[in-house]
Protein backbone atom coordinates (compact mmCIF):
# COMPACT_ATOMS: atom_id res chain seq x y z
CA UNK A 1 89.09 60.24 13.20
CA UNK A 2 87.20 57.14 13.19
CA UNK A 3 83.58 57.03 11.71
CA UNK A 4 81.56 53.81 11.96
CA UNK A 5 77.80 52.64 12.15
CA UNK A 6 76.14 50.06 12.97
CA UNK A 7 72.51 49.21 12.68
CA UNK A 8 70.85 46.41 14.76
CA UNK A 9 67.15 45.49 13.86
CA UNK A 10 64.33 42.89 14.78
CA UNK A 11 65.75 41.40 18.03
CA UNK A 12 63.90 39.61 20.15
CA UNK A 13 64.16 40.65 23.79
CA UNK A 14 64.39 37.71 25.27
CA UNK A 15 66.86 36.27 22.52
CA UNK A 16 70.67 35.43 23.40
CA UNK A 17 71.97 38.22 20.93
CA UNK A 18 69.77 40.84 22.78
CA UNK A 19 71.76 40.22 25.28
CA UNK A 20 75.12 41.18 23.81
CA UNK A 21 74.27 43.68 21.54
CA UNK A 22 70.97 45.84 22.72
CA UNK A 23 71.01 48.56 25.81
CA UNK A 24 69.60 46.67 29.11
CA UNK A 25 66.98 49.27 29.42
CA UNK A 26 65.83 49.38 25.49
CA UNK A 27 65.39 45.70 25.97
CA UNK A 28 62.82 45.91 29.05
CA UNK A 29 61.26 48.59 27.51
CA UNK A 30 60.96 46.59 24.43
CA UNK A 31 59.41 43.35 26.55
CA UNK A 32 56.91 45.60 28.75
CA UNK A 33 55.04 47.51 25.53
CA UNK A 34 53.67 47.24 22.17
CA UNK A 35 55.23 50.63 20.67
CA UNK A 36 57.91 50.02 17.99
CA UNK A 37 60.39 53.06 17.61
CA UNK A 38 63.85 53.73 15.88
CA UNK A 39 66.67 54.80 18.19
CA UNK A 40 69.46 56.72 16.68
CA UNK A 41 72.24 57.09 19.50
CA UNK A 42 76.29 58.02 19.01
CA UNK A 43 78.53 55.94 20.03
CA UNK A 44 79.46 57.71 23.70
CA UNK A 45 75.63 57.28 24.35
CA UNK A 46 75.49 53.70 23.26
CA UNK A 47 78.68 52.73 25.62
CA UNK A 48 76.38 54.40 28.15
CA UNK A 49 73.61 52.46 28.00
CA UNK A 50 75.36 49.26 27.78
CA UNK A 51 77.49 50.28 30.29
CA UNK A 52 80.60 48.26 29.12
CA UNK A 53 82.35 50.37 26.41
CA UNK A 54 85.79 50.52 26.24
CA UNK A 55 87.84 52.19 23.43
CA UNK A 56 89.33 55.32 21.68
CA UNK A 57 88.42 58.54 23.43
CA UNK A 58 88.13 59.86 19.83
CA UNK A 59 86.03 57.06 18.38
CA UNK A 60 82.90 58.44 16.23
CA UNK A 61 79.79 56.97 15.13
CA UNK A 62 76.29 56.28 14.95
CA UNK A 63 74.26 53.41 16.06
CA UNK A 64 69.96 52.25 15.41
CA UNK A 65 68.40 50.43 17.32
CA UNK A 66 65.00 49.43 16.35
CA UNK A 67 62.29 47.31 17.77
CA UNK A 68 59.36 47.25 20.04
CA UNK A 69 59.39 49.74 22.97
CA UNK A 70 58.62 53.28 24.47
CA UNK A 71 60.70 55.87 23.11
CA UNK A 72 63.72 57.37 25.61
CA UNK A 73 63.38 61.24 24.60
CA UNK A 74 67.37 61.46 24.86
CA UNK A 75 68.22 59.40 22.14
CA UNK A 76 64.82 58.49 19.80
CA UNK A 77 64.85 59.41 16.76
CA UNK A 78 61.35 58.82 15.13
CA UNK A 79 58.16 56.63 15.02
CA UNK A 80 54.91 56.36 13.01
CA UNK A 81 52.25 58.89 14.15
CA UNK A 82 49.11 60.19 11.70
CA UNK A 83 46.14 62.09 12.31
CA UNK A 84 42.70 62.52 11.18
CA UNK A 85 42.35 65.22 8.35
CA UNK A 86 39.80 66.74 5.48
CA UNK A 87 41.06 68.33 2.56
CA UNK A 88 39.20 70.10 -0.06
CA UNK A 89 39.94 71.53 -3.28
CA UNK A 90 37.14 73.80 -4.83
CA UNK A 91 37.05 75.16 -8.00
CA UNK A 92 34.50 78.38 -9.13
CA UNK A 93 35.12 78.09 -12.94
CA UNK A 94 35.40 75.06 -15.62
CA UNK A 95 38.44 72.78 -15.40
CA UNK A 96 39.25 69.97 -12.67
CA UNK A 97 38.96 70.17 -8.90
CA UNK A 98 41.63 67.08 -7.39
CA UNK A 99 42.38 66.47 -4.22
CA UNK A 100 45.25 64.09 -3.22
CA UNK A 101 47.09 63.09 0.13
CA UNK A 102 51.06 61.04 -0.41
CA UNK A 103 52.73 59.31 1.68
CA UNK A 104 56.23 60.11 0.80
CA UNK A 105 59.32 57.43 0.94
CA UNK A 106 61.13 60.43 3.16
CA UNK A 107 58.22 60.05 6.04
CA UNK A 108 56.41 63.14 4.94
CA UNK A 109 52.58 63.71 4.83
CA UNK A 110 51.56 65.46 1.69
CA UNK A 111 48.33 67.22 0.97
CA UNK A 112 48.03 68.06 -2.90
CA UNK A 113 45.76 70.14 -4.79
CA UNK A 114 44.71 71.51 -8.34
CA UNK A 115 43.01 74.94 -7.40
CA UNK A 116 44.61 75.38 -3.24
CA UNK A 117 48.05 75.04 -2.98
CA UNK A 118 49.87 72.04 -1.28
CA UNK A 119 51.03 71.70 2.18
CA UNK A 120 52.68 68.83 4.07
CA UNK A 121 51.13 67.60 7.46
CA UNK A 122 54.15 68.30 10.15
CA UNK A 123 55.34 65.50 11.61
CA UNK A 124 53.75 63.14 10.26
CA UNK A 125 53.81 59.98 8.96
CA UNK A 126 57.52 59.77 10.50
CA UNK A 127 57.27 62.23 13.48
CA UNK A 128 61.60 62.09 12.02
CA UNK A 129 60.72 63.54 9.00
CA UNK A 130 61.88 63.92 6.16
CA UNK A 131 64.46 60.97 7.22
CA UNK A 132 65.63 59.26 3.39
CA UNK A 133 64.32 56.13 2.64
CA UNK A 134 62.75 55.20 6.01
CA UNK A 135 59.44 54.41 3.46
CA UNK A 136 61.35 51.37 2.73
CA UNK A 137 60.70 50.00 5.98
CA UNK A 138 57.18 50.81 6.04
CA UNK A 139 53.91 50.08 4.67
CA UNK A 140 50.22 52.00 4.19
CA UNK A 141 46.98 51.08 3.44
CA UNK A 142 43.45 51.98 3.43
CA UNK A 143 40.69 50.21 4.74
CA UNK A 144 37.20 49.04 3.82
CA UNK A 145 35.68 49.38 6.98
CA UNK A 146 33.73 52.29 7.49
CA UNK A 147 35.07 53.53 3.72
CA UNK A 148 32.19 55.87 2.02
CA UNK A 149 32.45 56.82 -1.44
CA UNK A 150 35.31 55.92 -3.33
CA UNK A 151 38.54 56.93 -4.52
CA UNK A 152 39.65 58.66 -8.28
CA UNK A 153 43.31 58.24 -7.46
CA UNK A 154 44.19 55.03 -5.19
CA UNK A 155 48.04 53.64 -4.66
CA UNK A 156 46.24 50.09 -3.46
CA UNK A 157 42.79 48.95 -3.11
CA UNK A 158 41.23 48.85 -0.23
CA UNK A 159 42.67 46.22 2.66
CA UNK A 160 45.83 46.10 0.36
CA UNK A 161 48.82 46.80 2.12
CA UNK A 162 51.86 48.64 -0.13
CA UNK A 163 55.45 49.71 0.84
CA UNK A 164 55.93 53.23 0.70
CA UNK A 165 59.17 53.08 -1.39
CA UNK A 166 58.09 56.27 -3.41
CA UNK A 167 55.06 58.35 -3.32
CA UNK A 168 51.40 56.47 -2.60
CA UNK A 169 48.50 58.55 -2.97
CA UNK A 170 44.71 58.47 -2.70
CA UNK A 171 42.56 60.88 -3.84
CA UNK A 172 39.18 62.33 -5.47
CA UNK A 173 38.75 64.12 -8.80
CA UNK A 174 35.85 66.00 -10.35
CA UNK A 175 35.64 67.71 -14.05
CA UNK A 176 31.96 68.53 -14.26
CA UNK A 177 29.49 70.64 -12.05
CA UNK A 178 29.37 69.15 -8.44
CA UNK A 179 31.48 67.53 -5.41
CA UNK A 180 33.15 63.93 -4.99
CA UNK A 181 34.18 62.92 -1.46
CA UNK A 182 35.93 59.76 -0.13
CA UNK A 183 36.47 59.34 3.53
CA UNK A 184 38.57 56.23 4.76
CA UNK A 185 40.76 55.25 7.67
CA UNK A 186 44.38 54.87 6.70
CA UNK A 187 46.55 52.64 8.43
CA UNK A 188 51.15 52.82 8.62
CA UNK A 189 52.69 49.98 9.99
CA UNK A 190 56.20 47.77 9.36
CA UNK A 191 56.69 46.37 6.20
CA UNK A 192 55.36 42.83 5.65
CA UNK A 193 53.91 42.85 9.63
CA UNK A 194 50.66 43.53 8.31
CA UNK A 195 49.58 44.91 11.13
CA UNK A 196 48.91 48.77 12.13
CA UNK A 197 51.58 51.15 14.29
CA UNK A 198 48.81 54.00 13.81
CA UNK A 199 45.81 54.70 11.93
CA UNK A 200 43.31 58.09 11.22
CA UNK A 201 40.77 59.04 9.32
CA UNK A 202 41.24 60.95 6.17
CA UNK A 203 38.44 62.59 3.83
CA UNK A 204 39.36 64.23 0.54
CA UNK A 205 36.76 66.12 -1.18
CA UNK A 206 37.24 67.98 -4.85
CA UNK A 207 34.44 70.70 -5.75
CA UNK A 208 33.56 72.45 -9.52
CA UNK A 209 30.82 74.99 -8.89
CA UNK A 210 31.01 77.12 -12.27
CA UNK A 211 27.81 78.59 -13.36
């Protein structure tokens, strides 16, 4: 049995490769909207779309497609999606309070803590998640603009954009009597566009209250 794949990125819709290579629908979607997603299709569903497949009955593979364009429930496979949160980590005797979110290089959303235990956000960054190395093809940052207090823990200063190809975290941590908060608006978008596929608010707050 024959296994193949074949991944086909960054086209422009109006190109001459477009043409010959991407779905007739994917491309119109991809020319009428701003969206970017990742399709994921077999190679029976791909001859569909195009519309012009011919070969072995038995024939077995995978195909991407990725680019600008709403996503076709059938056959996407993921796309950049985050959420506003607050996490807090509160400690009642000495020691550290920290309180941490990650974006992981697998598309996962982690919230990390000293004192509470961690948790990952669902669905989030990569509503795909965990998909491996998808990170690679993304970056994160946080932004100065409507920022208050600041950060303990921070992958990239402020309006400094970073691939995710491992785990980039921002965070608060406090040692002594007291609360530090930082609240921010994070942004995810494709590497080196430098531009934003979704954004939310995030504030992380640690707490020692030890009398």
């Amino acid at each position: 049995m024959n296994r193949s794949q074949v991944i086909a990125t960054g086209f422009d819709p109006e190109g001459p490769f477009a043409g010959l290579l991407l779905p007739p629908r994917f491309r119109k979607l991809q020319s009428e909207t701003r969206f970017k997603l990742r399709w994921t299709v077999t190679v029976a569903q791909y001859a569909a779309l195009m519309r012009e497949f011919v070969g072995p009955k038995r024939q077995r593979g995978i195909i991407q497609v990725a680019g600008g364009g709403t996503m076709l429930p059938a056959v996407a496979s993921g796309n950049v999606s985050i959420t506003a949160h607050s996490l807090t980590d509160q400690r009642f005797s000495a020691g550290t309070s920290d309180a941490r979110i990650q974006w992981q290089n697998d598309g996962q959303l982690w919230a990390f803590r000293v004192v509470g235990s961690d948790f990952e956000y669902n669905g989030e960054w990569w509503t795909n998640e965990p998909e491996t190395s998808i990170g690679n093809s993304y970056e994160c940052r946080h932004i100065s603009t409507g920022k208050t207090g600041t950060f303990s823990v921070e992958a990239a200063v402020a309006n400094t954009w970073i691939t995710i190809t491992s785990g980039r975290e921002w965070g608060v941590t406090r040692s002594v009597n007291g609360s530090k908060s930082c609240t921010a608006t994070f942004e995810v978008g494709d590497d080196g566009a430098e531009s934003a596929d979704d954004s939310a608010v995030f504030t992380t707050t640690a707490v020692v209250d030890f009398l």
